[in-house]
C-alpha atoms as a PDB file:
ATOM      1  CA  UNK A   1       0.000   0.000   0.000  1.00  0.00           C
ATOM      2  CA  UNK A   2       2.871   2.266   0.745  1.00  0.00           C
ATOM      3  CA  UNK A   3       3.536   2.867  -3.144  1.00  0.00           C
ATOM      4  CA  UNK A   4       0.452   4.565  -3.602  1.00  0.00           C
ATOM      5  CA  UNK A   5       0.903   7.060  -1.262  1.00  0.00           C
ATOM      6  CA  UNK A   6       2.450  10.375  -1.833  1.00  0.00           C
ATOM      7  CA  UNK A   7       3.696  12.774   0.795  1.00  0.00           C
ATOM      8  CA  UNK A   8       5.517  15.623   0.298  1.00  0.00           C
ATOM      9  CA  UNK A   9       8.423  14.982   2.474  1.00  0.00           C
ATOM     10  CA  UNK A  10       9.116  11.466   0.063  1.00  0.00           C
ATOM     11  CA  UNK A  11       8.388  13.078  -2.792  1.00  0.00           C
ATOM     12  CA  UNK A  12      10.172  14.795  -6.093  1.00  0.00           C
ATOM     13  CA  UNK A  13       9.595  15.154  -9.684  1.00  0.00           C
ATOM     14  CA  UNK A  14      11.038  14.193 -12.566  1.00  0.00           C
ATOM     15  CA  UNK A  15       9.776  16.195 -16.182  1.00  0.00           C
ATOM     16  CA  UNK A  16      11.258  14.589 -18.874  1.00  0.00           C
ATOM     17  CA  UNK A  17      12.046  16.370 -22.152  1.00  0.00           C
ATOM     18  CA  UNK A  18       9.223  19.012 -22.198  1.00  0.00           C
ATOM     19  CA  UNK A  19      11.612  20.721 -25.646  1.00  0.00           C
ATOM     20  CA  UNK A  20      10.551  23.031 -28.713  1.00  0.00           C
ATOM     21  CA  UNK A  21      11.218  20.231 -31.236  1.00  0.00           C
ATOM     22  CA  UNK A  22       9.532  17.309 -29.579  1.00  0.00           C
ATOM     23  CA  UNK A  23       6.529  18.941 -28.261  1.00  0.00           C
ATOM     24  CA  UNK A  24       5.989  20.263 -31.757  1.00  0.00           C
ATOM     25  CA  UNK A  25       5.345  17.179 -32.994  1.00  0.00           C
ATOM     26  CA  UNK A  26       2.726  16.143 -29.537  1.00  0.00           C
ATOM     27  CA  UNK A  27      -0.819  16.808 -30.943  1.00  0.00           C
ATOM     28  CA  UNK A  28      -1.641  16.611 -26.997  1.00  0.00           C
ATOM     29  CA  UNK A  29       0.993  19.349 -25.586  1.00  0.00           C
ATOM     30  CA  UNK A  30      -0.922  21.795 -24.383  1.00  0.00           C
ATOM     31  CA  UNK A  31      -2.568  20.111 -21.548  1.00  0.00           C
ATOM     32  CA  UNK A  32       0.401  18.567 -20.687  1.00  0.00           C
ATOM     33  CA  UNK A  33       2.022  21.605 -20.330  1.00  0.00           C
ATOM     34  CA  UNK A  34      -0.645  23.009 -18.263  1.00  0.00           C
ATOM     35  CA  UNK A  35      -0.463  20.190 -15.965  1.00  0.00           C
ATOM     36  CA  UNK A  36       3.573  20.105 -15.620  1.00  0.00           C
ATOM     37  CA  UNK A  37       2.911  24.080 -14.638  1.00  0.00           C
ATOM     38  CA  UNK A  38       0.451  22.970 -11.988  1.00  0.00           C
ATOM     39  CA  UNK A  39       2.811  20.241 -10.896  1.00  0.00           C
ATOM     40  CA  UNK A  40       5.665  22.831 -10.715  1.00  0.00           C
ATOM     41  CA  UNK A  41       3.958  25.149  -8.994  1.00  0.00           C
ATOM     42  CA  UNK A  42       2.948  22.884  -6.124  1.00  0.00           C
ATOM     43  CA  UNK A  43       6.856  21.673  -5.922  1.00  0.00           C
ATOM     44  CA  UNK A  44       7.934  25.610  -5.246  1.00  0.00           C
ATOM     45  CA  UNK A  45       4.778  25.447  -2.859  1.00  0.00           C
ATOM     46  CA  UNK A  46       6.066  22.870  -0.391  1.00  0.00           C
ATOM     47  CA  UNK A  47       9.738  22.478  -0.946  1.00  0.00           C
ATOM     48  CA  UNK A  48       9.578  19.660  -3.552  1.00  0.00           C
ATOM     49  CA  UNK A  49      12.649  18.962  -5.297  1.00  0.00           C
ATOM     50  CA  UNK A  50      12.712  18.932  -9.436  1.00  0.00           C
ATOM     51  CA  UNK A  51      15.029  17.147 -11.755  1.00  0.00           C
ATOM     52  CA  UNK A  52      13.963  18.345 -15.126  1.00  0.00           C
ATOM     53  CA  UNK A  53      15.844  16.712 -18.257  1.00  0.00           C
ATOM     54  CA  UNK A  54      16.467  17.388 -22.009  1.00  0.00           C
ATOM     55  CA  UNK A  55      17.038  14.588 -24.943  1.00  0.00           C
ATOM     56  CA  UNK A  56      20.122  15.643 -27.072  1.00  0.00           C
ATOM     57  CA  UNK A  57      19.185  19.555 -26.754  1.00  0.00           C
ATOM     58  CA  UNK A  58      21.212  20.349 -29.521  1.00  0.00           C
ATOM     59  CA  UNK A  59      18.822  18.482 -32.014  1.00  0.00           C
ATOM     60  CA  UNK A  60      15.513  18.900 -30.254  1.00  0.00           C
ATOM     61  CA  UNK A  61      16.025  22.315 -29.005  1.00  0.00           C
ATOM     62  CA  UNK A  62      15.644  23.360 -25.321  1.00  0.00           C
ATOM     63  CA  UNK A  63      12.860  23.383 -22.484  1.00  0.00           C
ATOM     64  CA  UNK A  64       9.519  25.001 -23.394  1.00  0.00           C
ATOM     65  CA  UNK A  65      10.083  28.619 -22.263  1.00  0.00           C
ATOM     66  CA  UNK A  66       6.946  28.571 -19.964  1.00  0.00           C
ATOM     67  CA  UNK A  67       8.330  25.560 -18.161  1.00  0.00           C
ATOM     68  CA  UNK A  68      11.775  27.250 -17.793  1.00  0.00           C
ATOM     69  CA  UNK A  69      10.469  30.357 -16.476  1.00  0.00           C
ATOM     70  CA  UNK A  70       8.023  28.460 -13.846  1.00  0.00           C
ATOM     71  CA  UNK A  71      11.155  26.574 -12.884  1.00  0.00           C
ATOM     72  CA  UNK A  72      12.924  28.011  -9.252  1.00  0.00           C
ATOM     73  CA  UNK A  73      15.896  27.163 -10.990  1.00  0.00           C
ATOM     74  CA  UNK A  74      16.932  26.134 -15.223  1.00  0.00           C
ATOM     75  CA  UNK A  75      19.275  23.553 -14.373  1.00  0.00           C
ATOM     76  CA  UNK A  76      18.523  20.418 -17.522  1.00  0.00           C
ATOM     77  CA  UNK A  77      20.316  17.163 -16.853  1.00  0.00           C
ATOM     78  CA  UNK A  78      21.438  16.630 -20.346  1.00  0.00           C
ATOM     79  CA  UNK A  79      20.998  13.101 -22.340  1.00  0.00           C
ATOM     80  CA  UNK A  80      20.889  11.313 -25.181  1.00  0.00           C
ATOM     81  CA  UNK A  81      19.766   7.774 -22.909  1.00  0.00           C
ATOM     82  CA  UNK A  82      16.377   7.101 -23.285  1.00  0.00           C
ATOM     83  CA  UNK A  83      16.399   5.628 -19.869  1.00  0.00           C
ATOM     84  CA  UNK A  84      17.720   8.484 -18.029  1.00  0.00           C
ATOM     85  CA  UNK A  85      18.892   6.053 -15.777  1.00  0.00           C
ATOM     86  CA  UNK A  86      21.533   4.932 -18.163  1.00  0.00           C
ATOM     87  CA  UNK A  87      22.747   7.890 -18.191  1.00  0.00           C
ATOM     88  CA  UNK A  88      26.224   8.575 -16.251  1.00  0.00           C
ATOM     89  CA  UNK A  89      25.225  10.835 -12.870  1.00  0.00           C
ATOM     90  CA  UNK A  90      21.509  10.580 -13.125  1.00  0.00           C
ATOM     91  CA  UNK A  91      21.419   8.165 -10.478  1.00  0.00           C
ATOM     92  CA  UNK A  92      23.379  10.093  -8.248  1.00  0.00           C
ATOM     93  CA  UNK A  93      21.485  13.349  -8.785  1.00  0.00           C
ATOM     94  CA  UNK A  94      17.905  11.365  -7.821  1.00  0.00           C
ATOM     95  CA  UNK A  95      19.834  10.166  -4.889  1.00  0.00           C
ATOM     96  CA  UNK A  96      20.911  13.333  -3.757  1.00  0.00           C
ATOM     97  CA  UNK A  97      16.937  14.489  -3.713  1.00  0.00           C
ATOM     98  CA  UNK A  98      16.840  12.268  -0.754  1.00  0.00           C
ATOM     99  CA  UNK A  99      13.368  10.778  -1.786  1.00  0.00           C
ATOM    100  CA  UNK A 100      12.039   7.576  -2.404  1.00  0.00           C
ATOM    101  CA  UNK A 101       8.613   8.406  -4.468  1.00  0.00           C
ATOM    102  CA  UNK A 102       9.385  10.052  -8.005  1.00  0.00           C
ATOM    103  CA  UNK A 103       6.329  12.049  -9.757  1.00  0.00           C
ATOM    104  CA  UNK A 104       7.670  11.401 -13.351  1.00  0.00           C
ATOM    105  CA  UNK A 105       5.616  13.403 -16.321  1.00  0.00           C
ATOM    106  CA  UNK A 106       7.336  14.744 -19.780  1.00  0.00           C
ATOM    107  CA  UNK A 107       7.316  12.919 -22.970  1.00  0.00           C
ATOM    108  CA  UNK A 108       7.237  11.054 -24.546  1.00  0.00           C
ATOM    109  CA  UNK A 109       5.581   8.177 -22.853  1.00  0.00           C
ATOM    110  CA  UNK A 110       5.982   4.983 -24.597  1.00  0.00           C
ATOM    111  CA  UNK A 111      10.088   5.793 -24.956  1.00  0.00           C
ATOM    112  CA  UNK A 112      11.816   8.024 -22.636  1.00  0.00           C
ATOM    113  CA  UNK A 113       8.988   7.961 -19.594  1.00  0.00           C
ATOM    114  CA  UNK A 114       8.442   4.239 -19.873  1.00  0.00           C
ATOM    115  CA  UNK A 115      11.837   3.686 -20.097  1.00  0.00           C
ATOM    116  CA  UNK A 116      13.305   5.812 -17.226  1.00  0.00           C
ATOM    117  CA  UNK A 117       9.962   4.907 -15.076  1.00  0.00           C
ATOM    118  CA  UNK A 118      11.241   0.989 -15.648  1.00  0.00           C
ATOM    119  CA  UNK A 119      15.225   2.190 -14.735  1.00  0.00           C
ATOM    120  CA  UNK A 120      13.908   3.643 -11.561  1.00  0.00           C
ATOM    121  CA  UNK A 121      11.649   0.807 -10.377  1.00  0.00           C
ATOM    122  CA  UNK A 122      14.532  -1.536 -10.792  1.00  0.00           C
ATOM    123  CA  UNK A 123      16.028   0.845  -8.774  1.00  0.00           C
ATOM    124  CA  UNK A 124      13.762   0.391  -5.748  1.00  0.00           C
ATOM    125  CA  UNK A 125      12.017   3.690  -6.164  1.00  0.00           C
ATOM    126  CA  UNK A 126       8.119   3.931  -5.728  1.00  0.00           C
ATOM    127  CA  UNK A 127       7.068   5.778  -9.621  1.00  0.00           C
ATOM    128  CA  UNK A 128       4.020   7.774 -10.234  1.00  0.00           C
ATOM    129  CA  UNK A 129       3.696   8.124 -13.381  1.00  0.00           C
ATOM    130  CA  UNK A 130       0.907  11.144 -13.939  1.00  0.00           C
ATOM    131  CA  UNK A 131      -0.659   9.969 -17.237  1.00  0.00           C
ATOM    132  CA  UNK A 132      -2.332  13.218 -18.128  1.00  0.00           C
ATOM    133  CA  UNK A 133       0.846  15.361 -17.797  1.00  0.00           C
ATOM    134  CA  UNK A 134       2.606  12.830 -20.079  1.00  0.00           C
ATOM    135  CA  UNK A 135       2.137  12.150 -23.476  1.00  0.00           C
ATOM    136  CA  UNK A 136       3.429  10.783 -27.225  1.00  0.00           C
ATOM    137  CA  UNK A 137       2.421  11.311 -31.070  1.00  0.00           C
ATOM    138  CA  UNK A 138      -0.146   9.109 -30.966  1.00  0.00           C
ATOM    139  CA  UNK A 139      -3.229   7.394 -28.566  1.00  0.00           C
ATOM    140  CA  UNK A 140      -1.788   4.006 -29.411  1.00  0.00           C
ATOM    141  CA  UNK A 141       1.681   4.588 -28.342  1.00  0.00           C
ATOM    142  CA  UNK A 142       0.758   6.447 -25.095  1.00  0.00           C
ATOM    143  CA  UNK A 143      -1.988   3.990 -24.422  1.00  0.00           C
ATOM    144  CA  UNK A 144       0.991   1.364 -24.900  1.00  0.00           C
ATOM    145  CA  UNK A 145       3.273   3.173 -23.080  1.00  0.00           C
ATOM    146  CA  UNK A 146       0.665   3.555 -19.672  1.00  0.00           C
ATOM    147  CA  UNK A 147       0.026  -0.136 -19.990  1.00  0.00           C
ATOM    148  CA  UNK A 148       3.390  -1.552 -19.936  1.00  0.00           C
ATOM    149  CA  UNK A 149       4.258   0.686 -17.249  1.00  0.00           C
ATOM    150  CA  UNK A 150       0.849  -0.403 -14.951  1.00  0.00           C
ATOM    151  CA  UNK A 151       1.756  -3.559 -15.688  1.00  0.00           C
ATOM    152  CA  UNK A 152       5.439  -3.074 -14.457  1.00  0.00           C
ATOM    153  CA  UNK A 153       4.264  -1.839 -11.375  1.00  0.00           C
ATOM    154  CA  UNK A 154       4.220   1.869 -11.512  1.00  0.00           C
ATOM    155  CA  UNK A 155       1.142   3.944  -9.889  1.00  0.00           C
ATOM    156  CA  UNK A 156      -0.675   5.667 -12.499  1.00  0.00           C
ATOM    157  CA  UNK A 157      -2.324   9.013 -11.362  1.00  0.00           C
ATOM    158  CA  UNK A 158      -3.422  12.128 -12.426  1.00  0.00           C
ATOM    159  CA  UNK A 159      -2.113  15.580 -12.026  1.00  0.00           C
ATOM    160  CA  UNK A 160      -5.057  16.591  -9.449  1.00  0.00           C
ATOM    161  CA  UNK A 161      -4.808  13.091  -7.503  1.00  0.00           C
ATOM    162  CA  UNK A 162      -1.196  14.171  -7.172  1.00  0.00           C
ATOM    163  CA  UNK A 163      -1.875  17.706  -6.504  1.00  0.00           C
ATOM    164  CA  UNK A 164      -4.373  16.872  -3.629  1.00  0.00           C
ATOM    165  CA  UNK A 165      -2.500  14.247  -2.219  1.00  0.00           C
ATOM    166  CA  UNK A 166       0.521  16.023  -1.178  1.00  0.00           C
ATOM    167  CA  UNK A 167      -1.361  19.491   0.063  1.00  0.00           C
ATOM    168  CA  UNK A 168      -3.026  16.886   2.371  1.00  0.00           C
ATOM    169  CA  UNK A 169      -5.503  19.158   3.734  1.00  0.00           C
ATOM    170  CA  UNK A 170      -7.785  22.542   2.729  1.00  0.00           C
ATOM    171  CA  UNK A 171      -7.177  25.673   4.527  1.00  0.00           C
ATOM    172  CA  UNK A 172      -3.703  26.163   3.650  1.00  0.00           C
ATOM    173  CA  UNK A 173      -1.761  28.644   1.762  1.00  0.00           C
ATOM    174  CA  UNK A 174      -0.472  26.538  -0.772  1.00  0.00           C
ATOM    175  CA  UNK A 175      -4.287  24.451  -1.371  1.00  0.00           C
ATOM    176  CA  UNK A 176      -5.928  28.486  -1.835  1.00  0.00           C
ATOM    177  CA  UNK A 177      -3.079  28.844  -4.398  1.00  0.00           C
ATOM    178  CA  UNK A 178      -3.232  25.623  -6.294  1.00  0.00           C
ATOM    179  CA  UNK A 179      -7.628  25.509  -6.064  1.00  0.00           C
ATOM    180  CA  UNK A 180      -7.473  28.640  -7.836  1.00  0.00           C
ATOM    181  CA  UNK A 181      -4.900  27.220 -10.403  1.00  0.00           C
ATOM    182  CA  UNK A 182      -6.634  24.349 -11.333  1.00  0.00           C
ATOM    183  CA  UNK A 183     -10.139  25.926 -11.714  1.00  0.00           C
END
């Protein structure tokens, strides 16, 4: 039961390859976007830590600029690994977070989500994988991509579940901000 449950003192997310050239081609990016903001927005909120990461930058361009600038700070972890696990120091900089549940969303799903979402479960990390701030080209591969990934044992969630689970409570600074965000 302990997988499924977020706090924000375990928690930290992971937005992979949210760039110019790749979310060009996502018919679905603008939701996606919109939910990454929310996401981000509760992480500067309550502390969360962020580990935000590009796909070969110089061919698919940087960061969205609206991600960027909702960022605390622009700091990519550069790859050209699908599985950003694969990648030398990505380990080590998820370690250093200190947390044991990862909030992955980015794109796209069926390649470098899935793939970096199976890296860190062999890992031993608890993955929620929030399926509507997360996409790829087409239905078929991100159905594909959500399916494996339930089946490998990753929670999949939604950006609100996610949002509401770590504010915990109503009343609160940071639930007035986020209600209003997500109305």
């Amino acid at each position: 039961m302990d997988k499924f449950l977020l706090n924000h003192q375990e928690a930290a997310l992971v937005i992979i390859d949210i760039q110019d050239k790749l979310a060009a081609a996502m018919k679905y990016k603008e939701p996606v976007v919109n939910n990454c903001l929310h996401l981000i927005e509760l992480t500067r909120l309550l502390q969360i830590p962020v580990l935000l990461t590009e796909q070969y930058p110089k061919g698919l361009g940087p960061t969205l600029p609206e991600i960027q600038e909702a960022l605390p700070v622009y700091a990519p972890f550069e790859k050209t690994a699908f599985n950003c696990c694969q990648e030398t120091g990505f380990l080590e900089k998820v370690e250093s977070m200190g947390r044991k549940k990862l909030i992955l969303a980015g794109m796209e799903t069926h390649i470098c989500v899935l793939q970096t979402g199976l890296g860190l479960l062999e890992e031993g990390y608890d993955i929620h994988i929030v399926q509507d701030a997360i996409c790829s080209r087409t239905k078929k591969d991100f159905r594909s991509g959500i399916e494996y990934l339930r089946d490998a044992g990753t929670v999949i969630t939604s950006t609100e579940t996610v949002l509401f689970q770590l504010l915990q409570k109503a009343g609160t600074e940071a639930f007035k901000i986020i209600s209003k965000r997500i109305k």
